[in-house]
N, C-alpha and C. Protein backbone atom coordinates (compact mmCIF):
# COMPACT_ATOMS: atom_id res chain seq x y z
N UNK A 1 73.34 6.50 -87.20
CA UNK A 1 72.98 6.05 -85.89
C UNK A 1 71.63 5.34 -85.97
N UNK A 2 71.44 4.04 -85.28
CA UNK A 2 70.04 3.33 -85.56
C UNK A 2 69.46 4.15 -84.36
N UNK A 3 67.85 3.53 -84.88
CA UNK A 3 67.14 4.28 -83.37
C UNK A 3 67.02 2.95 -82.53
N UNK A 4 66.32 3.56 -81.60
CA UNK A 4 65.93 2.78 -80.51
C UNK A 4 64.86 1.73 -80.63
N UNK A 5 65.24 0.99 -80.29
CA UNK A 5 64.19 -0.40 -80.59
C UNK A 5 62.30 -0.13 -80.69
N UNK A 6 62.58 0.49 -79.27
CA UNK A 6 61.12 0.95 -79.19
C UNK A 6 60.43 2.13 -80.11
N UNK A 7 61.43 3.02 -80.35
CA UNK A 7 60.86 3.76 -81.49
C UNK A 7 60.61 3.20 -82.74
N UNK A 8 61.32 2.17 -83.16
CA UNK A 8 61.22 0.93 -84.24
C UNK A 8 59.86 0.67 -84.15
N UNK A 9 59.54 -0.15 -82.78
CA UNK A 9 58.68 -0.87 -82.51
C UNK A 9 56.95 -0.03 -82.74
N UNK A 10 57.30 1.53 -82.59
CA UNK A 10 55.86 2.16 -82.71
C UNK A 10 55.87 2.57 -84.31
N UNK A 11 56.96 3.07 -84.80
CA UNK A 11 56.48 3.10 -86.30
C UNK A 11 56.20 1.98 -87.09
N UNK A 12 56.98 0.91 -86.51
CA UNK A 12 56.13 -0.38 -87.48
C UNK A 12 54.79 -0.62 -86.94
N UNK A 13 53.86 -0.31 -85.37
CA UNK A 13 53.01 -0.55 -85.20
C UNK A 13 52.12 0.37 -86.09
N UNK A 14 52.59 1.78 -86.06
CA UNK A 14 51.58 2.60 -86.79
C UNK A 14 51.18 2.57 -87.95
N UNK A 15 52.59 2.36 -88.59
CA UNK A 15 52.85 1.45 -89.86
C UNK A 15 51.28 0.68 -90.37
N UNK A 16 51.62 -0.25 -89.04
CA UNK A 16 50.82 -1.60 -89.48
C UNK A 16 49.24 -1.22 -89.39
N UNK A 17 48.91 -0.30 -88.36
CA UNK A 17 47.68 0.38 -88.26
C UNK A 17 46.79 0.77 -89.36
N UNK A 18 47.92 1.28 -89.74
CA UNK A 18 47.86 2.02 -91.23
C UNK A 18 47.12 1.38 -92.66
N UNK A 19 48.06 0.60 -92.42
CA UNK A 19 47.71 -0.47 -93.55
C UNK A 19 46.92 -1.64 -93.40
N UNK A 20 46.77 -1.89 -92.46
CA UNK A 20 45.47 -3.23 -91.55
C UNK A 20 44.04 -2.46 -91.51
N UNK A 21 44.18 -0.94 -91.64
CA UNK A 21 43.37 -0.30 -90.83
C UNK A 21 41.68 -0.97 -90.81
N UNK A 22 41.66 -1.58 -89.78
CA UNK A 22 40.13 -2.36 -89.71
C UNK A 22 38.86 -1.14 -90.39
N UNK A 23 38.98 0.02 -90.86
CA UNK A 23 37.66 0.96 -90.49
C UNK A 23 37.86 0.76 -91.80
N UNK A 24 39.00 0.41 -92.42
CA UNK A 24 38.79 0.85 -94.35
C UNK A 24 37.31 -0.77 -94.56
N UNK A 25 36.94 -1.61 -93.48
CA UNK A 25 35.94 -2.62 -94.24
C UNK A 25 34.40 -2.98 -93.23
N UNK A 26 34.74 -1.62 -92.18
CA UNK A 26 34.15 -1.29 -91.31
C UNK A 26 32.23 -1.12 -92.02
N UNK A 27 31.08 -1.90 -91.69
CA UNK A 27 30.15 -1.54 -92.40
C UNK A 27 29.91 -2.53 -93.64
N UNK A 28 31.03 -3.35 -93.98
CA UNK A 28 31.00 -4.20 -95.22
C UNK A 28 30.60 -5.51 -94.72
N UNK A 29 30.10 -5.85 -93.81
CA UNK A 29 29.21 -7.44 -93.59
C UNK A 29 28.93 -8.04 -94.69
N UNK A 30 29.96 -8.93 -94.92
CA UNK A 30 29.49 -10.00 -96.14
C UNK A 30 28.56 -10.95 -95.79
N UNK A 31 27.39 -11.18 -96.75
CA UNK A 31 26.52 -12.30 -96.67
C UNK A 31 27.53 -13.95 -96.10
N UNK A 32 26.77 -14.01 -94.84
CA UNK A 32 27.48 -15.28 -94.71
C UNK A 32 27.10 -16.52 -95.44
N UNK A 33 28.49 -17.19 -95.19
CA UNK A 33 28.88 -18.28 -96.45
C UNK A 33 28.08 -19.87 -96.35
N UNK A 34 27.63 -19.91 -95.29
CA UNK A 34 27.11 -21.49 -94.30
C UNK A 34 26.45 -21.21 -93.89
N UNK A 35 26.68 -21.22 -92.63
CA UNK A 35 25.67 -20.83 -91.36
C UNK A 35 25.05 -19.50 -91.16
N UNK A 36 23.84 -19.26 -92.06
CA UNK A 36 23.09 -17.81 -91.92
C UNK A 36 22.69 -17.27 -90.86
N UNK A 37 22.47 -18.73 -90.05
CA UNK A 37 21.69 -17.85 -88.93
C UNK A 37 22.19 -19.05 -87.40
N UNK A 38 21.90 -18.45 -86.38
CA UNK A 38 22.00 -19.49 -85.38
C UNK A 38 21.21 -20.72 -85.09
N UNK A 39 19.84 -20.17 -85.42
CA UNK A 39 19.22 -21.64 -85.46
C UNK A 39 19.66 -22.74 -86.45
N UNK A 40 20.25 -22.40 -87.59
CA UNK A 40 20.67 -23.27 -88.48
C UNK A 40 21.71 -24.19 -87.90
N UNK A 41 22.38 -23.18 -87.00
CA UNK A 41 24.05 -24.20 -86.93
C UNK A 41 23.49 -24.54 -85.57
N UNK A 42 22.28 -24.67 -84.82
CA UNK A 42 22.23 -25.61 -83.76
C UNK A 42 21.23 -26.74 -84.73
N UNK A 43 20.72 -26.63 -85.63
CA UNK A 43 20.64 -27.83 -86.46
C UNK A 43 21.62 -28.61 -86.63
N UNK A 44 22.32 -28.15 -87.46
CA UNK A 44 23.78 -28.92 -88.02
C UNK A 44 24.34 -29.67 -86.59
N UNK A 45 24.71 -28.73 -85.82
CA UNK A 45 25.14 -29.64 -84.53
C UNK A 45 24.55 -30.79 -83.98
N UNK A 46 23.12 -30.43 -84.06
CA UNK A 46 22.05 -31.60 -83.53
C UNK A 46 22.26 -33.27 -84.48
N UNK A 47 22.82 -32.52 -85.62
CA UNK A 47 22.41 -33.73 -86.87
C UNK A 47 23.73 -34.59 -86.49
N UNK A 48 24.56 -34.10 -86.20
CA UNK A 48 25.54 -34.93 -85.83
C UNK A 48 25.27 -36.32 -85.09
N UNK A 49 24.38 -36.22 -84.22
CA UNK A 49 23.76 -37.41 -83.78
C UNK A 49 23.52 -38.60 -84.40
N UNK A 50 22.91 -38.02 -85.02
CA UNK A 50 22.21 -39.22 -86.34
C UNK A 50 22.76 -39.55 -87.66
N UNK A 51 23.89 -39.68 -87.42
CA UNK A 51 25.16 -40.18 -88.19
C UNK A 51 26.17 -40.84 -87.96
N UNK A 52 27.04 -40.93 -88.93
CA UNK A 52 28.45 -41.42 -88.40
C UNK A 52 29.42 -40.41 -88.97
N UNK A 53 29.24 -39.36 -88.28
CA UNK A 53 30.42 -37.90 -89.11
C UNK A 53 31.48 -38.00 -89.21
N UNK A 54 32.57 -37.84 -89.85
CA UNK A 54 33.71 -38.13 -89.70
C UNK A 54 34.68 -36.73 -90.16
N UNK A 55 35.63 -37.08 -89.51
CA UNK A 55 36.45 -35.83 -90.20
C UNK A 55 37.34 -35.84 -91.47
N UNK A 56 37.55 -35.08 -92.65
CA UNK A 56 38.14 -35.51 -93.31
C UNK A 56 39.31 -34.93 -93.89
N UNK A 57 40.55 -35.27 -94.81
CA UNK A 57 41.88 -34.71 -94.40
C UNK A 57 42.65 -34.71 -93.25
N UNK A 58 43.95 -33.94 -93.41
CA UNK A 58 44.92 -33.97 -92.30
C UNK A 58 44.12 -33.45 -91.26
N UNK A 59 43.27 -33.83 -90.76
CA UNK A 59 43.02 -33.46 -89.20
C UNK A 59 43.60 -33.58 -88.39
N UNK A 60 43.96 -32.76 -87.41
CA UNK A 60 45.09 -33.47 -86.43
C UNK A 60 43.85 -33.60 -85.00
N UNK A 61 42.31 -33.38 -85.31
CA UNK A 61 41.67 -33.61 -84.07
C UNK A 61 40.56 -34.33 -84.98
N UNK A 62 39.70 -34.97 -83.64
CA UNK A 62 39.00 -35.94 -84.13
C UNK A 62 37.96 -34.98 -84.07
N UNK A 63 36.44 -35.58 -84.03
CA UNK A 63 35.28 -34.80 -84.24
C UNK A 63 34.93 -33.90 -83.10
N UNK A 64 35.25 -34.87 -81.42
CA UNK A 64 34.61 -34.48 -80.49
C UNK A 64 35.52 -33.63 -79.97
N UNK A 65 37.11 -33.42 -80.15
CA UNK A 65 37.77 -32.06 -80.06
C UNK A 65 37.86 -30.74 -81.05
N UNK A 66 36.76 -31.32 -82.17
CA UNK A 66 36.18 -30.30 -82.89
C UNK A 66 35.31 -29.82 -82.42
N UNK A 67 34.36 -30.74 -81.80
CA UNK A 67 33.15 -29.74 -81.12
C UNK A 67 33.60 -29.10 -79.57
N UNK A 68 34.29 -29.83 -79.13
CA UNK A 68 34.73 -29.02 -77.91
C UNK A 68 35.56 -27.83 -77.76
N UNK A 69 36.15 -27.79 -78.92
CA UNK A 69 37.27 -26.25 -79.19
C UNK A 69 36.00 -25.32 -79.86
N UNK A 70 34.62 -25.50 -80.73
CA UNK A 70 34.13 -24.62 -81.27
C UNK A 70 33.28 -24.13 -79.97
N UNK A 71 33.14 -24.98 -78.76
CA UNK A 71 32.54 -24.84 -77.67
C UNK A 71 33.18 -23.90 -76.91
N UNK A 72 34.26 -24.08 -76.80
CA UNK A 72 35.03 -23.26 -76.27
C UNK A 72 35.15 -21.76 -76.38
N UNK A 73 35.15 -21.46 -77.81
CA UNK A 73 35.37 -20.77 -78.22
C UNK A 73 34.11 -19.61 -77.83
N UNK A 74 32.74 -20.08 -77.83
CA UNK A 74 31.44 -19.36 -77.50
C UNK A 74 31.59 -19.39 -76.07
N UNK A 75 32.29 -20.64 -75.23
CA UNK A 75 32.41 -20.41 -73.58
C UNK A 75 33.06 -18.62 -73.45
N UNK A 76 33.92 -18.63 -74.13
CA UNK A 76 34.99 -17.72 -74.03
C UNK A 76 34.47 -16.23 -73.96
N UNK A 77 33.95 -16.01 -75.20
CA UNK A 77 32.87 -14.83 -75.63
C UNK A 77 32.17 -14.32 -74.10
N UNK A 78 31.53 -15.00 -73.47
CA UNK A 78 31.04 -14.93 -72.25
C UNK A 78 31.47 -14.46 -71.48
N UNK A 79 32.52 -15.56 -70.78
CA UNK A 79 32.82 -15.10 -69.60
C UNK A 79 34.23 -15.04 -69.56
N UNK A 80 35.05 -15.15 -71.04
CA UNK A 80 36.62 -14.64 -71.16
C UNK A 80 37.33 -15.83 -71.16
N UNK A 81 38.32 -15.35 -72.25
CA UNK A 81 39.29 -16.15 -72.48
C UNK A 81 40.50 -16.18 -71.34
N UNK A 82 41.42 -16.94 -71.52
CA UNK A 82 42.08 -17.19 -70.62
C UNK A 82 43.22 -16.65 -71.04
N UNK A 83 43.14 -15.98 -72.16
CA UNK A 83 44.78 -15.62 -72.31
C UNK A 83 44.53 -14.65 -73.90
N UNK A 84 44.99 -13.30 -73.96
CA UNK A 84 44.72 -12.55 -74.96
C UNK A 84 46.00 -12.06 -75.79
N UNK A 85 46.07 -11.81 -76.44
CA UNK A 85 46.87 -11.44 -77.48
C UNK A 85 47.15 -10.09 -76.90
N UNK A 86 48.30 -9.51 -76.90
CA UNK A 86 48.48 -7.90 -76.39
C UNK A 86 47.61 -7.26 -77.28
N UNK A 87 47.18 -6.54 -76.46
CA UNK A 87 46.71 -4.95 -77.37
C UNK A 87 47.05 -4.33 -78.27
N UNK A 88 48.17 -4.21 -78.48
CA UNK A 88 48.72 -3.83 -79.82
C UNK A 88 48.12 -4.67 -81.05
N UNK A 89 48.37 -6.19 -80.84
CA UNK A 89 48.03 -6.92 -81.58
C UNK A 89 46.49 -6.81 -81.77
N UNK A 90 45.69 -6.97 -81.08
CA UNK A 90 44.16 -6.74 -81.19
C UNK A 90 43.48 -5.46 -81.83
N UNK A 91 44.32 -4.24 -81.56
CA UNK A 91 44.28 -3.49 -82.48
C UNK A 91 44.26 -2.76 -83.81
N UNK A 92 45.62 -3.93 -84.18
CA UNK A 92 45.76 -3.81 -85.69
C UNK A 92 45.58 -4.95 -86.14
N UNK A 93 46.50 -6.04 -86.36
CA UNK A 93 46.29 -7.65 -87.17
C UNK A 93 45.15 -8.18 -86.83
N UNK A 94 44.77 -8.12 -85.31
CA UNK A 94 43.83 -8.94 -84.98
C UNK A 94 42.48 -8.26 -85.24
N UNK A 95 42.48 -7.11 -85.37
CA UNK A 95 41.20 -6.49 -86.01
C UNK A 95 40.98 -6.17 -87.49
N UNK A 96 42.25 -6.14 -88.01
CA UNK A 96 42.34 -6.24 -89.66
C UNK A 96 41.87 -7.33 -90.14
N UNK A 97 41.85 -8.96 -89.38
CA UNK A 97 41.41 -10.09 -89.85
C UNK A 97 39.98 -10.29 -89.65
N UNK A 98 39.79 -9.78 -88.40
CA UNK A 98 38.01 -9.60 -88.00
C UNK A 98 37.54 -9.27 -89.09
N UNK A 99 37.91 -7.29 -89.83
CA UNK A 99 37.11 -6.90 -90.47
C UNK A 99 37.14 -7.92 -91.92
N UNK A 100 38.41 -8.89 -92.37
CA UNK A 100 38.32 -9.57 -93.69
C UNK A 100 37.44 -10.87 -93.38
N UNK A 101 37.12 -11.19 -91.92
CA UNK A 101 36.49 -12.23 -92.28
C UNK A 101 34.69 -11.64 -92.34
N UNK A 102 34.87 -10.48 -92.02
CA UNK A 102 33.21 -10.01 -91.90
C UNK A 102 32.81 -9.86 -93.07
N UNK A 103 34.00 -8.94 -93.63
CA UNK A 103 33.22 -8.65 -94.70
C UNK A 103 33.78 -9.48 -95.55
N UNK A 104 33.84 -10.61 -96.02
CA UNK A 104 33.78 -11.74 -97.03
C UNK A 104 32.63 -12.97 -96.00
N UNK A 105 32.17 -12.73 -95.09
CA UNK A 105 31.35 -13.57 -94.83
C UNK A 105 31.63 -15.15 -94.52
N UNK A 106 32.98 -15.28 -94.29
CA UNK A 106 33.14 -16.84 -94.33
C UNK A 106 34.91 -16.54 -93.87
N UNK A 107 35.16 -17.37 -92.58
CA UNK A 107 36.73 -17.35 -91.92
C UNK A 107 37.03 -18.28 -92.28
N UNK A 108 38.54 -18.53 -92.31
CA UNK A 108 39.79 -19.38 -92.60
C UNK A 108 40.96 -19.46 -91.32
N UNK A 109 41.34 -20.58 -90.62
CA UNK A 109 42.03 -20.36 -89.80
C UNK A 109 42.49 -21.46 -89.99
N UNK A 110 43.78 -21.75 -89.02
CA UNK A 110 44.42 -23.03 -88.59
C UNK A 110 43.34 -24.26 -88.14
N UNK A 111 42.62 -24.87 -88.89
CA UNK A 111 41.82 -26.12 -88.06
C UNK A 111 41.72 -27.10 -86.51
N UNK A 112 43.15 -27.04 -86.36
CA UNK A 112 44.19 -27.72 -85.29
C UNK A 112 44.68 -27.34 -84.08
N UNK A 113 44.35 -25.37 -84.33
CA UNK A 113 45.08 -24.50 -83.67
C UNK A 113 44.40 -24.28 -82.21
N UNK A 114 44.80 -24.98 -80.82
CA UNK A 114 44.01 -24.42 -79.73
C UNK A 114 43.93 -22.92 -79.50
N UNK A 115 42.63 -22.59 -78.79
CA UNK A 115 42.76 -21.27 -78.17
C UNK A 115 43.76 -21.13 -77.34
N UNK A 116 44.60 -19.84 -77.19
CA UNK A 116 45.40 -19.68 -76.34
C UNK A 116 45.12 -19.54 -75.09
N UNK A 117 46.04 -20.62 -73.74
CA UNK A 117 45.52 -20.99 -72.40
C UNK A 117 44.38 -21.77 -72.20
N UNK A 118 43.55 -22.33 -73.04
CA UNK A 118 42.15 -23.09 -73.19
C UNK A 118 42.46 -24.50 -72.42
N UNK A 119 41.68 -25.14 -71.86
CA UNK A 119 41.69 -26.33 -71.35
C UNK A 119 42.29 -27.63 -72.54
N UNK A 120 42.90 -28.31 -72.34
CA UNK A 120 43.10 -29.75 -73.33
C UNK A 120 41.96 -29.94 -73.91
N UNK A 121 41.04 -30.81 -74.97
CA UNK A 121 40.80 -30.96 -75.49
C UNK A 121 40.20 -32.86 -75.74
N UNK A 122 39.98 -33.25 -74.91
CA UNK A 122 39.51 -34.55 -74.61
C UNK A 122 38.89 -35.62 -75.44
N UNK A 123 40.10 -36.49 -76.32
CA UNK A 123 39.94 -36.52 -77.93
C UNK A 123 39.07 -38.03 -77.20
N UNK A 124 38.54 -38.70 -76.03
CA UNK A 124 38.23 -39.97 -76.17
C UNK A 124 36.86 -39.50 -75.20
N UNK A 125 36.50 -38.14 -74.97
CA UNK A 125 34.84 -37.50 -75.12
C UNK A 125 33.87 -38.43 -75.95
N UNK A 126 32.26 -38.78 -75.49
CA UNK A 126 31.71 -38.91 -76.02
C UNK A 126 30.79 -38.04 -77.47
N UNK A 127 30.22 -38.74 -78.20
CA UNK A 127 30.14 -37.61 -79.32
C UNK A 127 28.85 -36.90 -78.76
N UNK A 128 27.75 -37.35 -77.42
CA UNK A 128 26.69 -37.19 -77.16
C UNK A 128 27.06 -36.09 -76.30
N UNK A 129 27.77 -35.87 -75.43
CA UNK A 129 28.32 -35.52 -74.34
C UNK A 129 29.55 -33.40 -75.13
N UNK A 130 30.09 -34.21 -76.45
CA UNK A 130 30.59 -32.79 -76.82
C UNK A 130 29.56 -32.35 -77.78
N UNK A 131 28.15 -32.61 -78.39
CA UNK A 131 27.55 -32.24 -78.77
C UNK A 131 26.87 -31.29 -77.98
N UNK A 132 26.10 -31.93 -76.89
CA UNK A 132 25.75 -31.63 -75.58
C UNK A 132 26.14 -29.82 -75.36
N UNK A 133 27.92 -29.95 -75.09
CA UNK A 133 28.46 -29.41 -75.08
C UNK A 133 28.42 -28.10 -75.69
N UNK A 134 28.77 -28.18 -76.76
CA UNK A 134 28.42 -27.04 -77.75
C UNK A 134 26.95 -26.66 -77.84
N UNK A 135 25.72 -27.18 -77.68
CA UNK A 135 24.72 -26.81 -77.90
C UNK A 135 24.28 -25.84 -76.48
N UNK A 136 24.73 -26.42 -75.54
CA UNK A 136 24.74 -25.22 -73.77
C UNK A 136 25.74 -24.39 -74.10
N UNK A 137 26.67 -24.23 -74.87
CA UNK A 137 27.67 -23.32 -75.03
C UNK A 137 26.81 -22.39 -75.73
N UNK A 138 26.19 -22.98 -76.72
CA UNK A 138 25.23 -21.84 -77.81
C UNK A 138 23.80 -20.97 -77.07
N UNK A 139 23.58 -22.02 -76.48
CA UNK A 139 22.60 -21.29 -75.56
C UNK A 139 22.70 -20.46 -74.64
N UNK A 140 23.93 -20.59 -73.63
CA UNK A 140 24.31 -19.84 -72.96
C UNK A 140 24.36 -18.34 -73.22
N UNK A 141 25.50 -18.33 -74.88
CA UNK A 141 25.66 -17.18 -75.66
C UNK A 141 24.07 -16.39 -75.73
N UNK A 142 23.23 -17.23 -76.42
CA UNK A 142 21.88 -16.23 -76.80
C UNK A 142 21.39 -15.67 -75.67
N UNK A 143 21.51 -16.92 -74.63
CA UNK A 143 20.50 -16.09 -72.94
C UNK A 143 21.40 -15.40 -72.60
N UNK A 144 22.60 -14.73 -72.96
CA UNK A 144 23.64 -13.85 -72.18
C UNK A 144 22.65 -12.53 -72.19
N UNK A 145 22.63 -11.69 -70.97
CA UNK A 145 22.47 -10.31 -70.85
C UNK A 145 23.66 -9.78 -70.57
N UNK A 146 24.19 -8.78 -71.17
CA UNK A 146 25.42 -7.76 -71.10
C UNK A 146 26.11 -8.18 -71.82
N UNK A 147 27.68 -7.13 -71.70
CA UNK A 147 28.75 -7.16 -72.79
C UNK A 147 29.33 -8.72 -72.83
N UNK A 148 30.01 -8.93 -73.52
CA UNK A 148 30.63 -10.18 -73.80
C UNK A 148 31.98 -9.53 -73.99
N UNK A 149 32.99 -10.67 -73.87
CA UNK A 149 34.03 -10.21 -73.40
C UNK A 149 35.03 -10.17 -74.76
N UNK A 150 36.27 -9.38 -74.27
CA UNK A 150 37.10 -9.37 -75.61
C UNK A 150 37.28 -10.24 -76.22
N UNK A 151 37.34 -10.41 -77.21
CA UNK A 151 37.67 -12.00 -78.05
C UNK A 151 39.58 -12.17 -78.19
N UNK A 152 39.96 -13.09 -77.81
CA UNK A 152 41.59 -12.87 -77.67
C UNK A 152 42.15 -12.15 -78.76
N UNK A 153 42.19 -12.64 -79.79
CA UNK A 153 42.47 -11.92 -81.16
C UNK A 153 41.83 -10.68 -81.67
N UNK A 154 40.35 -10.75 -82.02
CA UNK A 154 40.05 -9.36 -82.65
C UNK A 154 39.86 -8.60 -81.63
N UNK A 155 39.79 -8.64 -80.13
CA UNK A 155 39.28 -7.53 -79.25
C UNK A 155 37.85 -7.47 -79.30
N UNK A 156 37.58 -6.02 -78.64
CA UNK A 156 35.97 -6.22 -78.58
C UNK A 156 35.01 -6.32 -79.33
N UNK A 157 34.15 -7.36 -79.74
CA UNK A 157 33.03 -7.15 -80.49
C UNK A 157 31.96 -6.96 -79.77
N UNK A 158 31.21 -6.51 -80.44
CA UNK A 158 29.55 -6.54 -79.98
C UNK A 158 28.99 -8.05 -80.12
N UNK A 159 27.56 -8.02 -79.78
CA UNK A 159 26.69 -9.20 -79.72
C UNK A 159 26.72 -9.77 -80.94
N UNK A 160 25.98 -8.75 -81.71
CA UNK A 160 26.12 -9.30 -83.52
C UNK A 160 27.33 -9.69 -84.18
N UNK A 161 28.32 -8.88 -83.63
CA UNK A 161 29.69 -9.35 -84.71
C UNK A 161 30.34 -10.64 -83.66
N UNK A 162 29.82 -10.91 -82.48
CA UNK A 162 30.50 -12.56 -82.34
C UNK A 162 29.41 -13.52 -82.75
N UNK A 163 28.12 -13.45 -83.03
CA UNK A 163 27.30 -14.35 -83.28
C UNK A 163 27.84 -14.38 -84.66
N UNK A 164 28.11 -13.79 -85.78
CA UNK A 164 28.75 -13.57 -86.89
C UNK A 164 30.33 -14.65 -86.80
N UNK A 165 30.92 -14.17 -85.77
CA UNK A 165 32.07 -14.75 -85.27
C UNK A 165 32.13 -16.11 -85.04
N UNK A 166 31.10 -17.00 -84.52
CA UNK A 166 30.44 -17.49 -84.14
C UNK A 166 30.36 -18.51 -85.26
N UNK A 167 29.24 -18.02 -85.52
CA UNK A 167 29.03 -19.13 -87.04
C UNK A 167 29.74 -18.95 -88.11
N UNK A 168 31.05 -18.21 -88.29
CA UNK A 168 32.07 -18.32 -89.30
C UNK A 168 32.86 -19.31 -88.92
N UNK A 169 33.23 -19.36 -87.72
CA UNK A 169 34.22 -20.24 -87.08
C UNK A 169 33.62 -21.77 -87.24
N UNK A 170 32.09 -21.98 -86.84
CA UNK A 170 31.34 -23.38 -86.89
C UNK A 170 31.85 -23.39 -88.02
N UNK A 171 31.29 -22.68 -89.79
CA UNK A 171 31.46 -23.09 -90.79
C UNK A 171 32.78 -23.23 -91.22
N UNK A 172 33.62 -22.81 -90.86
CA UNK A 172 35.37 -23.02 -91.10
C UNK A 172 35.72 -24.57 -91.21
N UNK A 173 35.26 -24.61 -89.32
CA UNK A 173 35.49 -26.18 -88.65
C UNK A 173 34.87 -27.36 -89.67
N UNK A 174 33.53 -26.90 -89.86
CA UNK A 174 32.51 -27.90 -90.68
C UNK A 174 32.92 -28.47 -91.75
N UNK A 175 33.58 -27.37 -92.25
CA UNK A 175 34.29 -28.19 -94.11
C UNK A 175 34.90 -29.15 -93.18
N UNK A 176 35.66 -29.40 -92.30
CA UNK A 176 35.69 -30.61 -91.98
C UNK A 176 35.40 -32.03 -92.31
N UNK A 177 34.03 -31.78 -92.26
CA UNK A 177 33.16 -32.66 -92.32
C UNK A 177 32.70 -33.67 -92.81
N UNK A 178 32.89 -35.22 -93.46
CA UNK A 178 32.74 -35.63 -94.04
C UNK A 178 31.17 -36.89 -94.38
N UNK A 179 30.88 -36.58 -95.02
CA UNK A 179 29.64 -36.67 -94.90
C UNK A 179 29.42 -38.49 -94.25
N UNK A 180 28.79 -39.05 -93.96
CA UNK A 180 28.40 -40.32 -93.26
C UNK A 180 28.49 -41.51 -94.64
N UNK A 181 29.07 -41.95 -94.53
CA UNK A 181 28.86 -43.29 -95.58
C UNK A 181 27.57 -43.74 -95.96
C-alpha cells in the first residue's frame, strides 16, 4: 500500500532538512571573494560612470537592468519582497544555499534570473539614473534602523548576513563586467 502524498511530502522535507542542514556551516563566514566591504562596492558602482562598461557573454540583460535588479534586490531587504518562496523551502534549500554561499564567501546564481514578483526591469534606463539607483538603494540599507525583512529564498537574515548577501550578489553580477576598451 503507498502512503499518502503528504506523508511523502514531510519525509522528503525532513529528509531534505537533514541533509541541507544549514547549522552543519553555521559560524563558517568565508572571507569574501570581491567586495570586502560596502564602501568598496559603492566605489565600483560609482566607477561605472566614468567608463564605457559593458557586459560580457550570454547576457540576456544589459548593464542598466543589471544595476536595477542588484537594486532591487537591497530595495527588498528593507521593506520586502513581493513574493517568497514557501517556508518549507526557506527552511531547508533556501537556507542550505545561504549557509554555502557564506561560508565560501562568494555566490553563484542565474545572472538573468528576476526576483520573484519584482517590477520589469527597464533595459532603455539611463546608466546615470540606474546607477543613481543602486547607490539610494545602498544607502537606504545602511541608514535602515530595525529588522529587515525575510529575504525570499534564504528567509531571515540579520543585518550582517544581508550586507554579506549583499555584496556577494554585486560580485556575482560584476564578473559580468567587461572592462571599458
Amino acid at each position: 500500500m503507498s502512503r499518502p502524498h503528504g506523508a511523502a511530502r514531510r519525509r522528503f522535507l525532513r529528509a531534505s532538512a537533514l541533509l541541507l542542514a544549514p547549522t552543519a556551516l553555521a559560524g563558517c563566514s568565508g572571507e569574501l571573494q570581491s567586495f570586502k566591504t560596502w564602501r568598496y562596492a559603492r566605489e565600483a558602482v560609482l566607477e561605472l560612470l566614468f567608463g564605457e562598461p559593458r557586459l560580457h557573454g550570454n547576457a540576456q540583460w544589459n548593464l542598466v537592468q543589471m544595476l536595477q535588479h542588484t537594486a532591487q534586490s537591497i530595495e527588498f531587504s528593507v521593506r520586502g519582497f513581493p513574493e517568497l518562496k514557501p517556508a518549507w523551502f526557506r527552511a531547508t534549500a533556501g537556507a542550505a544555499a545561504w549557509s554555502w554561499f557564506d561560508a565560501r564567501g562568494a555566490m553563484s546564481h542565474s545572472l538573468d534570473e528576476p526576483i520573484p514578483g519584482a517590477a520589469a526591469l527597464d533595459p532603455a534606463l539611463a546608466l546615470k539614473v540606474a546607477v543613481q539607483r543602486l547607490l539610494d538603494a545602498m544607502e537606504a540599507f545602511s541608514s535602515h534602523q530595525g529588522a529587515y525583512a525575510p529575504h525570499f529564498a534564504y528567509g531571515k537574515l540579520t543585518r550582517a548576513q544581508y550586507e554579506r548577501a549583499h555584496l556577494m550578489h554585486l560580485a556575482n553580477h560584476w564578473q559580468q563586467l567587461k572592462p571599458p576598451a
